[in-house]
C-alpha atoms as a PDB file:
ATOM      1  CA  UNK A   1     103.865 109.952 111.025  1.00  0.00           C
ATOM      2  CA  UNK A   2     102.091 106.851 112.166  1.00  0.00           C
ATOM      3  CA  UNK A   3     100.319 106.603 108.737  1.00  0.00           C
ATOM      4  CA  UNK A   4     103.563 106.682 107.017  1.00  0.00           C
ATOM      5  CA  UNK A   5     105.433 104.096 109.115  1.00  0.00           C
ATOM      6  CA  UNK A   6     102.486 102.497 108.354  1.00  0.00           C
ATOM      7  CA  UNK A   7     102.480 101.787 104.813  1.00  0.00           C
ATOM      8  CA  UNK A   8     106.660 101.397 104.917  1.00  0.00           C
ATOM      9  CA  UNK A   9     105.439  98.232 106.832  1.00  0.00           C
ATOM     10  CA  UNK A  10     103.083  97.062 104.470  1.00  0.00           C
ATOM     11  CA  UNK A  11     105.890  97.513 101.549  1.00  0.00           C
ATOM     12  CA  UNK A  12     107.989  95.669 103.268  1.00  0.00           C
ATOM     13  CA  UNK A  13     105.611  92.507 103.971  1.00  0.00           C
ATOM     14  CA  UNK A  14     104.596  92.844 100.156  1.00  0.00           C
ATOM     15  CA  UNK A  15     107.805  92.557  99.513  1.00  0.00           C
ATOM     16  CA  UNK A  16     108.114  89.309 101.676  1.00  0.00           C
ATOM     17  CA  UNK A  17     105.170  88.103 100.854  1.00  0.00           C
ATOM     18  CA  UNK A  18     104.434  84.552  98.972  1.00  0.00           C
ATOM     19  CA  UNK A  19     100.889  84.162  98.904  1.00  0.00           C
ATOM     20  CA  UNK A  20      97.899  85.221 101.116  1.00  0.00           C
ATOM     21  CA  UNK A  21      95.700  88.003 100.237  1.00  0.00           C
ATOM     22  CA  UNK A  22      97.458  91.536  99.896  1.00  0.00           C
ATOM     23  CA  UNK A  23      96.512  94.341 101.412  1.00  0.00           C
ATOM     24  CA  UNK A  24      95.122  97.452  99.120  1.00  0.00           C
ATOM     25  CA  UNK A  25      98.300  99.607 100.230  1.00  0.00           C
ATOM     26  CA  UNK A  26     100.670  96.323  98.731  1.00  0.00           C
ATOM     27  CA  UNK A  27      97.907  96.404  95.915  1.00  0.00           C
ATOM     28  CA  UNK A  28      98.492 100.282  95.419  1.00  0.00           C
ATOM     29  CA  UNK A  29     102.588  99.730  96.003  1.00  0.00           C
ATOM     30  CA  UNK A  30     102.384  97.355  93.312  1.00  0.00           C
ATOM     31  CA  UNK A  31     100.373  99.438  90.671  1.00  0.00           C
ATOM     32  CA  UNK A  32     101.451 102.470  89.845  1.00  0.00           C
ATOM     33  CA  UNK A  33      98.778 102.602  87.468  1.00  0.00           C
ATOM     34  CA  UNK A  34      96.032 102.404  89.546  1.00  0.00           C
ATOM     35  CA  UNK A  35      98.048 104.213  92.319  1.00  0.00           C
ATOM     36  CA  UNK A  36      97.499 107.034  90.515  1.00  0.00           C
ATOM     37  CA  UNK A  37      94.301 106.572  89.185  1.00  0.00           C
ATOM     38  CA  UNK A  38      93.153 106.973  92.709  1.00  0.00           C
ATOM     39  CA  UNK A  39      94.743 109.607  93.497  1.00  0.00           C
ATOM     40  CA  UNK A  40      93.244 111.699  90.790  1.00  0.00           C
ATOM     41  CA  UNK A  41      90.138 110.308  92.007  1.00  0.00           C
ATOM     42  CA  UNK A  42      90.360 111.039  95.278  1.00  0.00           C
ATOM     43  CA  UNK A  43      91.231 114.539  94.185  1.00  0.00           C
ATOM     44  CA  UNK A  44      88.036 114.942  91.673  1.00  0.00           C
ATOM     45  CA  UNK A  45      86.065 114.087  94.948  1.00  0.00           C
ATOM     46  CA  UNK A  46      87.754 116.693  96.996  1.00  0.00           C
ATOM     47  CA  UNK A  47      87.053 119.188  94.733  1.00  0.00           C
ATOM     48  CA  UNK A  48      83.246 117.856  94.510  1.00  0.00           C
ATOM     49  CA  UNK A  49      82.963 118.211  98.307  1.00  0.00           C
ATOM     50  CA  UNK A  50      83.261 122.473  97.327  1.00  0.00           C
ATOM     51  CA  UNK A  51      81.280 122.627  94.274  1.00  0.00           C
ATOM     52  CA  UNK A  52      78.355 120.627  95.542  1.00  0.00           C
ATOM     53  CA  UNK A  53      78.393 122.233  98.921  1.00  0.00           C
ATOM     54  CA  UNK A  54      78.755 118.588 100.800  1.00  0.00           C
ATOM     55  CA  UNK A  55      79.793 119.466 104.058  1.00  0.00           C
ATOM     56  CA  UNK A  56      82.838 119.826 106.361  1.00  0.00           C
ATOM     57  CA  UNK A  57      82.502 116.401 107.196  1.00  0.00           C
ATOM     58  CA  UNK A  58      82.246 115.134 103.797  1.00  0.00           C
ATOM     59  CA  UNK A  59      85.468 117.243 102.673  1.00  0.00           C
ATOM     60  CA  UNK A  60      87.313 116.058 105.472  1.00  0.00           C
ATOM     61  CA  UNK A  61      86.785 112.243 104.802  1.00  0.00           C
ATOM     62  CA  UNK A  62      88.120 112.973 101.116  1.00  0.00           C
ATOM     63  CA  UNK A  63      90.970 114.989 102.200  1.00  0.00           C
ATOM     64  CA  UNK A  64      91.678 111.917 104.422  1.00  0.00           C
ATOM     65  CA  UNK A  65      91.434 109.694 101.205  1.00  0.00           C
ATOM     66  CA  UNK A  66      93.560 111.910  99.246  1.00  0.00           C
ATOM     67  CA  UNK A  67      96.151 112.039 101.896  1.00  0.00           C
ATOM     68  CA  UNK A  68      96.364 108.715 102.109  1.00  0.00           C
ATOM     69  CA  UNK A  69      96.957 107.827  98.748  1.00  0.00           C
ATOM     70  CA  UNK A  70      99.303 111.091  98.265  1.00  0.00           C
ATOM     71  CA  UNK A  71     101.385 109.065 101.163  1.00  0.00           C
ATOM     72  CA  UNK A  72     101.233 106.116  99.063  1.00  0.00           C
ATOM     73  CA  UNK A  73     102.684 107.508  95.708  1.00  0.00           C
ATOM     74  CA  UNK A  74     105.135 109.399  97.674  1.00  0.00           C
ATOM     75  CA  UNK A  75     106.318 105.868  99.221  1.00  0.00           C
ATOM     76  CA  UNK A  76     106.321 104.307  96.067  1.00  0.00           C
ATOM     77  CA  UNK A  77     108.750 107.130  94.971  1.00  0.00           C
ATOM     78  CA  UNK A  78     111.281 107.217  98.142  1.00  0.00           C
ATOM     79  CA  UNK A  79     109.871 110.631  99.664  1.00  0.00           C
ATOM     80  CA  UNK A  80     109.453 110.973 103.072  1.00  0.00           C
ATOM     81  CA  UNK A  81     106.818 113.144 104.377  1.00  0.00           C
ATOM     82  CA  UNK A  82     109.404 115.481 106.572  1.00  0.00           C
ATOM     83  CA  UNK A  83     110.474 116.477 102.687  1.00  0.00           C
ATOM     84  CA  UNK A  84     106.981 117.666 102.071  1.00  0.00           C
ATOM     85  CA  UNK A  85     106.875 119.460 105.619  1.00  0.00           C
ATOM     86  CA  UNK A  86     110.149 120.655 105.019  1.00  0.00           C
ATOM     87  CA  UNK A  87     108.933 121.903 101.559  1.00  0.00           C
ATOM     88  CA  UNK A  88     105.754 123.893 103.025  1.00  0.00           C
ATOM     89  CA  UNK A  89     107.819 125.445 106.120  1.00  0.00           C
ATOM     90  CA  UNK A  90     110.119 126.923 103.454  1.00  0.00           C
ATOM     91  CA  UNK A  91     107.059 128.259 101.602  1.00  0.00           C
ATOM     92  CA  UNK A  92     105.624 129.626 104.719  1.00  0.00           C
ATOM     93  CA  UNK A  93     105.621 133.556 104.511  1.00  0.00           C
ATOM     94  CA  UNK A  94     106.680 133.790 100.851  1.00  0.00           C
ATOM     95  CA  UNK A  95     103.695 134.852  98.395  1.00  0.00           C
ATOM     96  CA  UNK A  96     102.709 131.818  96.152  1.00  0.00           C
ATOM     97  CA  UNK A  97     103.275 133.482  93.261  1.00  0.00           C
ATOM     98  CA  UNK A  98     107.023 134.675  94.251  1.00  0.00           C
ATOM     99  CA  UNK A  99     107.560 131.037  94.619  1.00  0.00           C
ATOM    100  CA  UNK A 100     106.557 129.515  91.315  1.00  0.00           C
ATOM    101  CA  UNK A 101     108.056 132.286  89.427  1.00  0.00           C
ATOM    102  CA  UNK A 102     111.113 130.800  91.633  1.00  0.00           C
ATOM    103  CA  UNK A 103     111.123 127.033  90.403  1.00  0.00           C
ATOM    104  CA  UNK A 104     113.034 126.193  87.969  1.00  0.00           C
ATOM    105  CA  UNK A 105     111.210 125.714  84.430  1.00  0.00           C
ATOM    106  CA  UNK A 106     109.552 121.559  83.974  1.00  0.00           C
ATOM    107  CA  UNK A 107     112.058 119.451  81.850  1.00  0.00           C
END
């Protein structure tokens, strides 16, 4: 994904980098804390788009935001995107339900 090569570059400059203002993916890469702050953010607003009736449009722009910063934490945490993909196509055809009775119990 372009997206994803994408912010692998900007991890790598902020990684390089000496001075200059950073980018808010380095910021993000650098800040787990707010990292995830905005993803749960981004995920509140999602869900707003539904209860308040906003629009496809309006769901679609926060889906984009939530994506992005999903991509983000995943980068931060070494997981490519083909996992997730790889993940869902597994999924695909199995009832949800089957498949979290399947997992095995959180540590």
């Amino acid at each position: 994904m372009a997206l994803e090569h994408t912010i692998q570059q900007r991890r790598e400059a902020m990684e390089q980098q000496t001075g200059g203002k950073a980018s808010w993916t380095a910021k993000l890469l650098s800040n787990p804390e707010l990292l995830c702050k905005k993803v749960r953010e981004e995920a509140g607003e999602l869900c707003q788009t539904l209860e308040a009736d906003e629009g496809k449009e309006r769901a679609a722009s926060e889906m984009a935001d939530l994506l992005y910063h999903s991509m983000v934490l995943l980068s931060v945490q070494g997981v490519p995107m083909e996992d997730v993909m790889r993940v869902l196509r597994m999924r695909f055809g199995t009832s949800g339900v089957e498949e979290k009775a399947s997992r095995p119990p959180k540590q």
